[in-house]
N, C-alpha and C. Protein backbone atom coordinates (compact mmCIF):
# COMPACT_ATOMS: atom_id res chain seq x y z
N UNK A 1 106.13 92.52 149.15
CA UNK A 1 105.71 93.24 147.96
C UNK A 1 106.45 92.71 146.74
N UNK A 2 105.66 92.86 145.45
CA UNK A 2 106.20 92.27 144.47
C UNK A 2 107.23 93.48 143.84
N UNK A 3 108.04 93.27 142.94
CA UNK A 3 108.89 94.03 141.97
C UNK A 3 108.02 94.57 141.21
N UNK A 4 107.70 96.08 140.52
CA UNK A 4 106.89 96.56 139.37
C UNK A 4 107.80 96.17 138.66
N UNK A 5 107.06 95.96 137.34
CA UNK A 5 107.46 95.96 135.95
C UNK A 5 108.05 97.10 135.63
N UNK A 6 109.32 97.16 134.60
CA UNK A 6 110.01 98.57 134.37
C UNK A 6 108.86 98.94 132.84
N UNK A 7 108.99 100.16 132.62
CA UNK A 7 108.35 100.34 131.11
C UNK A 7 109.28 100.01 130.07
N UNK A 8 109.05 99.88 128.90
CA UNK A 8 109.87 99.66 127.83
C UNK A 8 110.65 101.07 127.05
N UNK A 9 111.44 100.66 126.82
CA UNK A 9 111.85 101.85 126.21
C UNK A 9 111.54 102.56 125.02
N UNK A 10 111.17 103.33 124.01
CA UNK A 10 111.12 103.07 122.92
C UNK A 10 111.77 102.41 121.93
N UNK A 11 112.87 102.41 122.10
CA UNK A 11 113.21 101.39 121.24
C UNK A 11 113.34 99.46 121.26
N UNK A 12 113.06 99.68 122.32
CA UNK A 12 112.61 98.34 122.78
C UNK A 12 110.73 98.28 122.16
N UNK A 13 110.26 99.16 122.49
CA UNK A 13 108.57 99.19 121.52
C UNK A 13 108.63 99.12 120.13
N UNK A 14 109.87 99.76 119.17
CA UNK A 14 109.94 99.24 118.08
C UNK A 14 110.00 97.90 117.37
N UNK A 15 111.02 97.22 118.44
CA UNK A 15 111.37 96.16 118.14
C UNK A 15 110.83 95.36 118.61
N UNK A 16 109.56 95.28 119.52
CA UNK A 16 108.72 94.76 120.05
C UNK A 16 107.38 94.42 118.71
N UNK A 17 106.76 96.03 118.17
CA UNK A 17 106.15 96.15 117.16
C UNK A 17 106.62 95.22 115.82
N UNK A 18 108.02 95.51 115.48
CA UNK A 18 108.39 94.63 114.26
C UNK A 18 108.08 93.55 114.68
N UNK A 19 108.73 92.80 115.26
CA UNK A 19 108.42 91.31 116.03
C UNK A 19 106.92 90.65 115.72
N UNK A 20 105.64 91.46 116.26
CA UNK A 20 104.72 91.13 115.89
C UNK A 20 104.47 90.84 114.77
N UNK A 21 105.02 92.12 114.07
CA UNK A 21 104.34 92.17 112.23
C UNK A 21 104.89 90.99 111.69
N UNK A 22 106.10 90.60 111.87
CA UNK A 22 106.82 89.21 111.42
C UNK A 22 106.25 88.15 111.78
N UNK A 23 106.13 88.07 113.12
CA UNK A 23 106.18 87.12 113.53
C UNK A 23 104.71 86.41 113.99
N UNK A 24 103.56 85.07 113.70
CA UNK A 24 102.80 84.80 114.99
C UNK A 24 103.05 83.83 116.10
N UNK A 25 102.20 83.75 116.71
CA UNK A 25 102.32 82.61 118.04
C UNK A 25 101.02 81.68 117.75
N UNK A 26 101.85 80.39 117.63
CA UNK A 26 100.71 79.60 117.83
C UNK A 26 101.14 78.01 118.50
N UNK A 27 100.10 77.20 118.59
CA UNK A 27 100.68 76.14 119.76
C UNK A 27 100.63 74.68 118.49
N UNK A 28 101.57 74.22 119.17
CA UNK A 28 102.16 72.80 118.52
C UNK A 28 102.42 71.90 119.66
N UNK A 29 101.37 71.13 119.84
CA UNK A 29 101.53 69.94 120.96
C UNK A 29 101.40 70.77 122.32
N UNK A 30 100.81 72.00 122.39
CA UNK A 30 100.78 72.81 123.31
C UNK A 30 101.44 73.34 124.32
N UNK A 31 102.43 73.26 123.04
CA UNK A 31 103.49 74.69 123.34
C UNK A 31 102.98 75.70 122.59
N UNK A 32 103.60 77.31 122.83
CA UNK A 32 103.48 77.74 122.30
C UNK A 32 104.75 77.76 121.11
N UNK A 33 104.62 78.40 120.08
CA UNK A 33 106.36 78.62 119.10
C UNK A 33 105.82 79.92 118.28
N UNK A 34 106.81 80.62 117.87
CA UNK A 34 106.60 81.70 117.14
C UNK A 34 106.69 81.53 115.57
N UNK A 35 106.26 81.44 115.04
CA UNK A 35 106.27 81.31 112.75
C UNK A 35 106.18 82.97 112.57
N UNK A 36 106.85 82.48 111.05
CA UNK A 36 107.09 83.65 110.64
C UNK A 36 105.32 83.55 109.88
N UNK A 37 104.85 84.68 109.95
CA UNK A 37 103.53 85.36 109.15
C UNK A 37 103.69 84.26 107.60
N UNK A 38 102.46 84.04 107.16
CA UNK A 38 102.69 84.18 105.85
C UNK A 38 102.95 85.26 104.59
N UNK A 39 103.25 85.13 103.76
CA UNK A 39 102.99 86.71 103.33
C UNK A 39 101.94 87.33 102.22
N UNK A 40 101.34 88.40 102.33
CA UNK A 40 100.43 89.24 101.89
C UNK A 40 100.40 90.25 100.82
N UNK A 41 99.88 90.42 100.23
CA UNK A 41 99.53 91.20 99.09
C UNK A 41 98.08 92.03 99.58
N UNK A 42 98.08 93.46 100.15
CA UNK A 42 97.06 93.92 100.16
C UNK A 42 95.97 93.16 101.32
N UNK A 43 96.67 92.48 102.27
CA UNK A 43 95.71 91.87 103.10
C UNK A 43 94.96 90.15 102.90
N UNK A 44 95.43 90.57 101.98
CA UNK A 44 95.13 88.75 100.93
C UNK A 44 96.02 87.70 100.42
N UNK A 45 96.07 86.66 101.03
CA UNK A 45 97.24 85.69 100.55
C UNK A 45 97.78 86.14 99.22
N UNK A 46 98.59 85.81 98.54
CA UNK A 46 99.56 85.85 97.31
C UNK A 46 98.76 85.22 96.14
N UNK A 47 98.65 83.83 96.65
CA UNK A 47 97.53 82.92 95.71
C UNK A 47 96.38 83.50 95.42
N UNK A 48 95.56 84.06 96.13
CA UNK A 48 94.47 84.49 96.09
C UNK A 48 94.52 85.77 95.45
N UNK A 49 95.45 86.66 95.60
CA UNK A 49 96.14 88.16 95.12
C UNK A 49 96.12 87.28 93.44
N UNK A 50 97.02 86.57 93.18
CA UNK A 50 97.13 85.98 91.46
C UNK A 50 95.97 85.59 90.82
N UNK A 51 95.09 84.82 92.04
CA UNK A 51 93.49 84.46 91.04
C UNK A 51 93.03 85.56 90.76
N UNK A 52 92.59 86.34 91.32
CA UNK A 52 91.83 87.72 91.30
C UNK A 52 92.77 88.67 90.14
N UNK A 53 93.85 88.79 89.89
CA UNK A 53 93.77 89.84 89.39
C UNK A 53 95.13 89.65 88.08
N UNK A 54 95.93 88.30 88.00
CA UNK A 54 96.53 88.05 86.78
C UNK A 54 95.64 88.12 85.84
N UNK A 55 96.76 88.29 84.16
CA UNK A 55 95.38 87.68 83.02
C UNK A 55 96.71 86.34 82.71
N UNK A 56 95.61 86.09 82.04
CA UNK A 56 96.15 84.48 81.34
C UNK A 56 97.52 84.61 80.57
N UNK A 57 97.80 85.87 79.82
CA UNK A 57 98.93 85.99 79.29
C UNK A 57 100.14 85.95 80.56
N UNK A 58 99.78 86.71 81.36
CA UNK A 58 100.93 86.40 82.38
C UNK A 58 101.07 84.97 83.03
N UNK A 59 99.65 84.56 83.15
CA UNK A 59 99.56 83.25 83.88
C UNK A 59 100.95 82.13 82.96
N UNK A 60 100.42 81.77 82.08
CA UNK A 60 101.28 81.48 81.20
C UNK A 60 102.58 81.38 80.95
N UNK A 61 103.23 82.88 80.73
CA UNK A 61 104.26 83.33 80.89
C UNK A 61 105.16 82.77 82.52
N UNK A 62 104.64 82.49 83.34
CA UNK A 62 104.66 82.18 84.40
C UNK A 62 104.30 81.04 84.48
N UNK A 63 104.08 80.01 83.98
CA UNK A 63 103.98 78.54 84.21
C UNK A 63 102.57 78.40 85.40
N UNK A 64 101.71 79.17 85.65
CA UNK A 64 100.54 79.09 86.51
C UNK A 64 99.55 78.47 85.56
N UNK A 65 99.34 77.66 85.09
CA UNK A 65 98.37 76.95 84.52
C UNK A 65 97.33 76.43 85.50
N UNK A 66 97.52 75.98 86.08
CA UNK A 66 96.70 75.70 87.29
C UNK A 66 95.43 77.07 87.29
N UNK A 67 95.88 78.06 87.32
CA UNK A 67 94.78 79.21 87.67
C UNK A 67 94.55 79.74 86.73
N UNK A 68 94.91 79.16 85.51
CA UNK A 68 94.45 79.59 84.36
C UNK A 68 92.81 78.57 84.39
N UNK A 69 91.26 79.37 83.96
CA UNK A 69 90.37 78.80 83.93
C UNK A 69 89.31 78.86 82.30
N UNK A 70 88.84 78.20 81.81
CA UNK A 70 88.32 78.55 80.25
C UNK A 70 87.07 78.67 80.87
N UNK A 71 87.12 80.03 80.15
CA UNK A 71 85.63 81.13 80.08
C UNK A 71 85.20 80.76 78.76
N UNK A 72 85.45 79.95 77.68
CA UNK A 72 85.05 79.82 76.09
C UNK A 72 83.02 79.29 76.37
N UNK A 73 83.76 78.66 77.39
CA UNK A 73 81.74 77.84 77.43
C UNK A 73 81.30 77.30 76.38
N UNK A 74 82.69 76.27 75.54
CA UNK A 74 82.24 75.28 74.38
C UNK A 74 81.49 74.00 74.78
């Protein structure tokens, strides 16, 4: 007969839970390795969080020129 698995403790499920939120799994030369998440704004990359919803005065102020775009239509 095999050994059962013990259950986790709760606090071992906490720190199980954080782990995830930090952390994903993905394979490199097929291993697996753990990376840290990228990070999010509302479910949406950061970059994508700044296109959508900076204005140009901040862009600016902030050296984001790049995502600054002319709406003039000269």
């Amino acid at each position: 007969m095999t050994k059962q698995k013990r259950k986790l403790t709760p606090v071992e499920k906490a720190k199980k839970k954080q782990r995830q939120k930090e952390y994903m799994t993905i394979f490199i030369n097929g291993k697996q390795k753990r990376v840290k998440r990228p990070q999010t704004i509302d479910g949406m990359d950061v970059d994508e969080f700044i296109r959508r919803n900076a204005d140009p005065i901040w862009l600016h102020q902030n050296e984001l020129w790049e995502y600054m775009t002319d709406d003039e239509g000269s």
